[in-house]
N, C-alpha and C. Protein backbone atom coordinates (compact mmCIF):
# COMPACT_ATOMS: atom_id res chain seq x y z
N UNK A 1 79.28 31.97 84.89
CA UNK A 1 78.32 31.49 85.87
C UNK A 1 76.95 31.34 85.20
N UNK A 2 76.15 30.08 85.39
CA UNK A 2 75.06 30.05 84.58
C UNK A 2 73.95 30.79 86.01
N UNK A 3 72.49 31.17 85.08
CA UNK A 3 71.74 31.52 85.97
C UNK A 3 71.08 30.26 86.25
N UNK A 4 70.48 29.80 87.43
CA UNK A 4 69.90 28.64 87.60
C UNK A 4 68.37 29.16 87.50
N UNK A 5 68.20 30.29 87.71
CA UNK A 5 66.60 30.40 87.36
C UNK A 5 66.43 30.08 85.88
N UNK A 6 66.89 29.81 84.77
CA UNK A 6 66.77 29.26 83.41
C UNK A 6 66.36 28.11 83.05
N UNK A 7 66.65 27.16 84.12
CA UNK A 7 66.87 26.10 83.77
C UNK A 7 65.09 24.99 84.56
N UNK A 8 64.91 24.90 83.43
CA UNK A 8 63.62 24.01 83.41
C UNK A 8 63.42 23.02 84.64
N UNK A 9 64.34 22.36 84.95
CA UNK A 9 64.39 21.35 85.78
C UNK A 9 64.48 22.24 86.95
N UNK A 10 65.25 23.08 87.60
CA UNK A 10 65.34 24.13 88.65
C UNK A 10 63.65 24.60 88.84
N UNK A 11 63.17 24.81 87.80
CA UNK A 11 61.74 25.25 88.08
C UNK A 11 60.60 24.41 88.57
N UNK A 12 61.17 23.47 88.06
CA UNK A 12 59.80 22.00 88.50
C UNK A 12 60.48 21.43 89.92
N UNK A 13 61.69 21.68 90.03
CA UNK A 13 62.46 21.13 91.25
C UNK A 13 61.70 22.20 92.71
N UNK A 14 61.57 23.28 91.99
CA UNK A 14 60.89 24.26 93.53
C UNK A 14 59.39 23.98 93.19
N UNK A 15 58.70 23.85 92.09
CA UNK A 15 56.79 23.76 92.23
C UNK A 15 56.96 22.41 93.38
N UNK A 16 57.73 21.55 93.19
CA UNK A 16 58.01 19.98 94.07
C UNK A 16 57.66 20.61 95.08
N UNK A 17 59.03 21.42 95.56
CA UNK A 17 59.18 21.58 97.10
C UNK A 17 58.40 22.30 97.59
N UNK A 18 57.64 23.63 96.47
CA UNK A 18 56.26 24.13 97.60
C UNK A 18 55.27 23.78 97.65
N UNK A 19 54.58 22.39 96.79
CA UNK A 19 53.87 21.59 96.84
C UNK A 19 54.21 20.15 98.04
N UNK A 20 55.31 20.11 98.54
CA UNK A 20 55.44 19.19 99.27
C UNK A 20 55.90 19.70 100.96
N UNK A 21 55.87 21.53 100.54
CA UNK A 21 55.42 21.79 101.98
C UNK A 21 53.70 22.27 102.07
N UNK A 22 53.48 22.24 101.33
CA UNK A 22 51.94 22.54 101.16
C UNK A 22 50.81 20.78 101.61
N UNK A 23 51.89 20.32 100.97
CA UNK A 23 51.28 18.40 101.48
C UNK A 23 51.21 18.08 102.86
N UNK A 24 52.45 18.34 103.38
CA UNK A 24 53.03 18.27 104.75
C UNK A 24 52.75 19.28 105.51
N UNK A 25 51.65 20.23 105.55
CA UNK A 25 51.22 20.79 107.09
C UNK A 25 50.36 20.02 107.31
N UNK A 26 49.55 18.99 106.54
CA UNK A 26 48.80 17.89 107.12
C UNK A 26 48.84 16.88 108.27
N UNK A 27 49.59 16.87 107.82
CA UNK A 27 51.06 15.45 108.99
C UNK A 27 50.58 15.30 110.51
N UNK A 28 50.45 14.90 111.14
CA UNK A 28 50.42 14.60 112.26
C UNK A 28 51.43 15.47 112.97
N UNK A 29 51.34 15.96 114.16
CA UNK A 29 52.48 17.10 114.48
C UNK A 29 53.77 16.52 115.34
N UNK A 30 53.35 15.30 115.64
CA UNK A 30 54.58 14.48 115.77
C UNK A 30 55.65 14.04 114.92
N UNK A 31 55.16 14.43 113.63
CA UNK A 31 56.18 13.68 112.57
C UNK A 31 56.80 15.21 112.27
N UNK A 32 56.71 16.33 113.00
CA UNK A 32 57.17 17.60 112.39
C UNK A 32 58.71 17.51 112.39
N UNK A 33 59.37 16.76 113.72
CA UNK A 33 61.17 16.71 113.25
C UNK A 33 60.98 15.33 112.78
N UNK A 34 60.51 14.91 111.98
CA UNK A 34 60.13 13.44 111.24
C UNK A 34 59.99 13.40 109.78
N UNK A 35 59.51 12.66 109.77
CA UNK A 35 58.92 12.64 107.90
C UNK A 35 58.56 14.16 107.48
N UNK A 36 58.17 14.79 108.32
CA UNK A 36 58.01 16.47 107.44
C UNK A 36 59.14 17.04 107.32
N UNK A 37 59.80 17.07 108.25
CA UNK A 37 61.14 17.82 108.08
C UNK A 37 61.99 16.80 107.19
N UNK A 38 62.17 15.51 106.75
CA UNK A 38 62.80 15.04 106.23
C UNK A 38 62.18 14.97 104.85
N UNK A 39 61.08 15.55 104.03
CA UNK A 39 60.19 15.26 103.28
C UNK A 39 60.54 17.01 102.57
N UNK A 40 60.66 17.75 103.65
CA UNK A 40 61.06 19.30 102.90
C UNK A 40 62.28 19.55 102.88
N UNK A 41 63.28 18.75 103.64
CA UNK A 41 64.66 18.62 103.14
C UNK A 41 65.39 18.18 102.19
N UNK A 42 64.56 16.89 101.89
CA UNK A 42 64.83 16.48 100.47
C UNK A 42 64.40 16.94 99.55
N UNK A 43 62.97 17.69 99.59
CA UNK A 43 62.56 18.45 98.26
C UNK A 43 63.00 20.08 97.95
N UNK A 44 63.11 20.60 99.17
CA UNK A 44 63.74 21.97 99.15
C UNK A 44 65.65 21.19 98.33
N UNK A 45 66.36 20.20 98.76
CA UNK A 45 67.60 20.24 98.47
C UNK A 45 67.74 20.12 96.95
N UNK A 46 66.79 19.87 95.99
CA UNK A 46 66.70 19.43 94.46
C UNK A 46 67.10 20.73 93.93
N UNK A 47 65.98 22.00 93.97
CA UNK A 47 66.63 23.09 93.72
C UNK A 47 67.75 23.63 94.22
N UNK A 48 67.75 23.85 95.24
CA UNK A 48 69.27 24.00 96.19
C UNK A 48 70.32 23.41 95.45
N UNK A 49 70.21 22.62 95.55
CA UNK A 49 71.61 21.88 94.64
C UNK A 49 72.07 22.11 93.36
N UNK A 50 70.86 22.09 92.57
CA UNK A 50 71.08 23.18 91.32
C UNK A 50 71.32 24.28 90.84
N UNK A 51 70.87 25.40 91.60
CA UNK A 51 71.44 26.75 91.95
C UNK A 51 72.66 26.84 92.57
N UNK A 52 73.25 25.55 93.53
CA UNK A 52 74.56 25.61 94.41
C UNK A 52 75.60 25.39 93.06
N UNK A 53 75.26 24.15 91.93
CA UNK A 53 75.82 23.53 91.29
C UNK A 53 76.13 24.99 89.95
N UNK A 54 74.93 25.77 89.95
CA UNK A 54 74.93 26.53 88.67
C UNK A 54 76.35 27.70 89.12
N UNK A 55 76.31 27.94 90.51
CA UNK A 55 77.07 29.00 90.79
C UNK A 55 78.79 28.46 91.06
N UNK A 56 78.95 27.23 90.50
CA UNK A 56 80.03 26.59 90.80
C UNK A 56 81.05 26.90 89.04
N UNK A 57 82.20 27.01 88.67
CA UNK A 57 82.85 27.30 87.28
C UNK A 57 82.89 26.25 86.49
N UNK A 58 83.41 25.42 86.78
CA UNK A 58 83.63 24.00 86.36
C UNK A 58 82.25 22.93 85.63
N UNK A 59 82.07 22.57 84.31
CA UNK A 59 80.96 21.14 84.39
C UNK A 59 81.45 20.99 84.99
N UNK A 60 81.86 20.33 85.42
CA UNK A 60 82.04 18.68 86.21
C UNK A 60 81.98 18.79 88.00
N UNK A 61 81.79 20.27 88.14
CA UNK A 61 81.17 20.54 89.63
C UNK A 61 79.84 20.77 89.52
N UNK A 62 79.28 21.32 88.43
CA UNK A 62 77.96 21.75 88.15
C UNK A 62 77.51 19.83 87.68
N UNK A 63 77.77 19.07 86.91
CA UNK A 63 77.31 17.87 87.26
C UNK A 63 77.35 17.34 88.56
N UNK A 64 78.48 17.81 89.03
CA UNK A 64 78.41 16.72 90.67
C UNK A 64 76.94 17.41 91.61
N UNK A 65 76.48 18.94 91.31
CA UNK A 65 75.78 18.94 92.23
C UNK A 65 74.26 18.37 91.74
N UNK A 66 74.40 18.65 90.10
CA UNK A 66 73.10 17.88 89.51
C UNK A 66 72.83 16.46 90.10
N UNK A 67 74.23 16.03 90.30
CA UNK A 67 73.59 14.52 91.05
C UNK A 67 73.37 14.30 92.07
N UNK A 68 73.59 14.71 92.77
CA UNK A 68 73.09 14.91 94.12
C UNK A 68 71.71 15.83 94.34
N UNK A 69 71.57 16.38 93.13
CA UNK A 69 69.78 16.86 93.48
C UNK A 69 69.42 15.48 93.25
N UNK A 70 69.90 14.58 91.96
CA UNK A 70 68.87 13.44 91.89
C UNK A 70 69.07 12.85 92.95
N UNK A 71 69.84 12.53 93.53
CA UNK A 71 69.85 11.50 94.73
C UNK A 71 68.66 11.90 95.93
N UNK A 72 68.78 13.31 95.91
CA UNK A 72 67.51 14.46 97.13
C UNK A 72 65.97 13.72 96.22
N UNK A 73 66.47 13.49 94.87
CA UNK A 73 65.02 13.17 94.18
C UNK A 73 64.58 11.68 94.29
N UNK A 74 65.90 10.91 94.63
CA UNK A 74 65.16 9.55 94.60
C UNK A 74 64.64 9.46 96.50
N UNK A 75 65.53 9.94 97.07
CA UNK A 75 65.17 10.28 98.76
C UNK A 75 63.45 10.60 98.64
N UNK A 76 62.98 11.84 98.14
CA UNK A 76 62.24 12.51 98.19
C UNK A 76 60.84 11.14 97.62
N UNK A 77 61.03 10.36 96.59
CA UNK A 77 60.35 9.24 95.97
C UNK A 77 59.86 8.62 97.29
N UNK A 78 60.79 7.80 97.81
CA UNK A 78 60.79 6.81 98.93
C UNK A 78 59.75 7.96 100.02
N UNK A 79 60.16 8.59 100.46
CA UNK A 79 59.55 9.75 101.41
C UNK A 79 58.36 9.82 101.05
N UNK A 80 57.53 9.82 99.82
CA UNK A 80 56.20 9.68 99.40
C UNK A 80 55.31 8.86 99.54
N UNK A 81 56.64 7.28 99.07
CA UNK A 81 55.61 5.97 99.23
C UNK A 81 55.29 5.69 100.77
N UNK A 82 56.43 6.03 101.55
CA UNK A 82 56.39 6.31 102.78
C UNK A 82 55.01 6.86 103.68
N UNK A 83 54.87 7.97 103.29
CA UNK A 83 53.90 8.91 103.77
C UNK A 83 52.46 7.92 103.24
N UNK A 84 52.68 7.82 102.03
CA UNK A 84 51.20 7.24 101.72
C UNK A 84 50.89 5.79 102.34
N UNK A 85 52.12 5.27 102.56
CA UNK A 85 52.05 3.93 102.94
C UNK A 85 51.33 4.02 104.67
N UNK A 86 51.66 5.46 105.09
CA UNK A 86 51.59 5.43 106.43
C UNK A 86 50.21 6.29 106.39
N UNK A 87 48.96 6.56 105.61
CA UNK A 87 47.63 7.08 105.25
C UNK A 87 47.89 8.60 105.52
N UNK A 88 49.36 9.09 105.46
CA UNK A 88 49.14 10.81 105.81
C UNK A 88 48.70 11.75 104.59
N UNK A 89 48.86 11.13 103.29
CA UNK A 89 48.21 11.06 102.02
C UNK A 89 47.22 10.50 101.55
N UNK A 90 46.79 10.78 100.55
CA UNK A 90 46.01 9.95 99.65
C UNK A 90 46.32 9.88 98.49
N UNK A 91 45.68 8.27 98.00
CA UNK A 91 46.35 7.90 96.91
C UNK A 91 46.27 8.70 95.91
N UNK A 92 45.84 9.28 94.87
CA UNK A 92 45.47 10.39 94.43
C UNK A 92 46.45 11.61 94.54
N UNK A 93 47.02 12.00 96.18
CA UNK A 93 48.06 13.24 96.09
C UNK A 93 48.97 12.15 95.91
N UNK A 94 49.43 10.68 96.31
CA UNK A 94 50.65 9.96 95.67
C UNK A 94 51.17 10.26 94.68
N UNK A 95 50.13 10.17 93.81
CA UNK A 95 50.06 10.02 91.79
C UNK A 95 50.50 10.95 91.62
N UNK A 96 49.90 11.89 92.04
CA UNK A 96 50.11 13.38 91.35
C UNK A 96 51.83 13.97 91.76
N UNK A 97 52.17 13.82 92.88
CA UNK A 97 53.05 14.28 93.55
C UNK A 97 54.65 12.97 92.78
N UNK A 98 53.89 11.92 92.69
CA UNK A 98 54.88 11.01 92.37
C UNK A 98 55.28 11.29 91.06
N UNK A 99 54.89 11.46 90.04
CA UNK A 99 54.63 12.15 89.23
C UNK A 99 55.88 13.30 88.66
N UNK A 100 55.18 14.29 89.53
CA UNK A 100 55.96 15.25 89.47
C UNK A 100 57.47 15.47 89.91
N UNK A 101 57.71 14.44 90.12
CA UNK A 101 59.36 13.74 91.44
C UNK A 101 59.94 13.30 90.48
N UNK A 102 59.33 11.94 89.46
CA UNK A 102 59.94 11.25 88.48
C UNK A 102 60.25 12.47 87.07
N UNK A 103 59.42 13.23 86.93
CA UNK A 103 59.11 14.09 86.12
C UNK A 103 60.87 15.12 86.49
N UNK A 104 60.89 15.73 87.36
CA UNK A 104 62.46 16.24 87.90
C UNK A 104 63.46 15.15 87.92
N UNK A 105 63.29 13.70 88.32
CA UNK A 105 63.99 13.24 88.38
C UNK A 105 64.76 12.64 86.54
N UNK A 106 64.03 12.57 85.48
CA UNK A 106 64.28 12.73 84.24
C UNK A 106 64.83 13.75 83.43
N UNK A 107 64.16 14.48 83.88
CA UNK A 107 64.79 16.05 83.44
C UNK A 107 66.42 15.84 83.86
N UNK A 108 66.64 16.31 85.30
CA UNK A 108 68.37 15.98 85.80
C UNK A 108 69.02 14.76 84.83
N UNK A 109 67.88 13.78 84.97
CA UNK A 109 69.04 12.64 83.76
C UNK A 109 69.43 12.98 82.74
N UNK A 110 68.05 13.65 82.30
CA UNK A 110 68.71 14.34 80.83
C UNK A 110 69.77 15.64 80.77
N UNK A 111 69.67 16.38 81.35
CA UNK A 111 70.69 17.53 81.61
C UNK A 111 72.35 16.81 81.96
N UNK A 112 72.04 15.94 82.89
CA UNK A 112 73.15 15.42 82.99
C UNK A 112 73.70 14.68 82.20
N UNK A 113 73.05 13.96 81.53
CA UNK A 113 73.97 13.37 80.13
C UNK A 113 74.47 14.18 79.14
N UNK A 114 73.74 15.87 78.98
CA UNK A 114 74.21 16.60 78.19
C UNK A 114 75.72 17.49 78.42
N UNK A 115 75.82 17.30 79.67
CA UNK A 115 77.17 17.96 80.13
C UNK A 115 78.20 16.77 79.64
């Protein structure tokens, strides 16, 4: 069983998600079963999935869940341009936050080509 707290990408996958519930108490409180809850579901699921994937025996289950964090990571992308598109951001937390999404979302590519 690997530990998933080791793993580099697992670590930038949770700064995401408590930076993107830290983004989202901003929100308008109508969007709370909305874009917030769908905005910390996808970023809470990146790590989730990697820790689900680490505690699994098999590569090739531990890849299947790596990909499906990326998929929570390209979700989580769209969910940004989203938010900013809709002024609950600023351009500025876009960058930074976008950033840090593509940044996890590379990492998983690379991990996953190494399995």
């Amino acid at each position: 069983m690997r530990d998933y707290k080791k793993y580099n990408v697992w670590k930038l996958g949770h700064e995401v998600t408590l930076e993107i519930y830290k983004l989202t108490r901003s929100f308008p409180n109508n969007e709370n079963f909305g874009l917030t809850s769908q905005m910390r579901r996808a970023s809470s699921s990146i790590p989730a999935n990697i820790a689900e994937g680490c505690g699994r025996e098999s590569d090739a289950e531990f890849k299947r869940f790596l990909i499906i964090s990326q998929g929570s990571a390209s979700e989580l992308e769209y969910f940004t341009i989203l938010a900013k598109d809709l002024k609950y951001i600023q351009e500025e937390e876009f960058l930074i936050i976008h950033d840090k999404v593509n940044k996890v979302r590379r990492s998983l590519n690379s991990l996953i080509n190494k399995i």
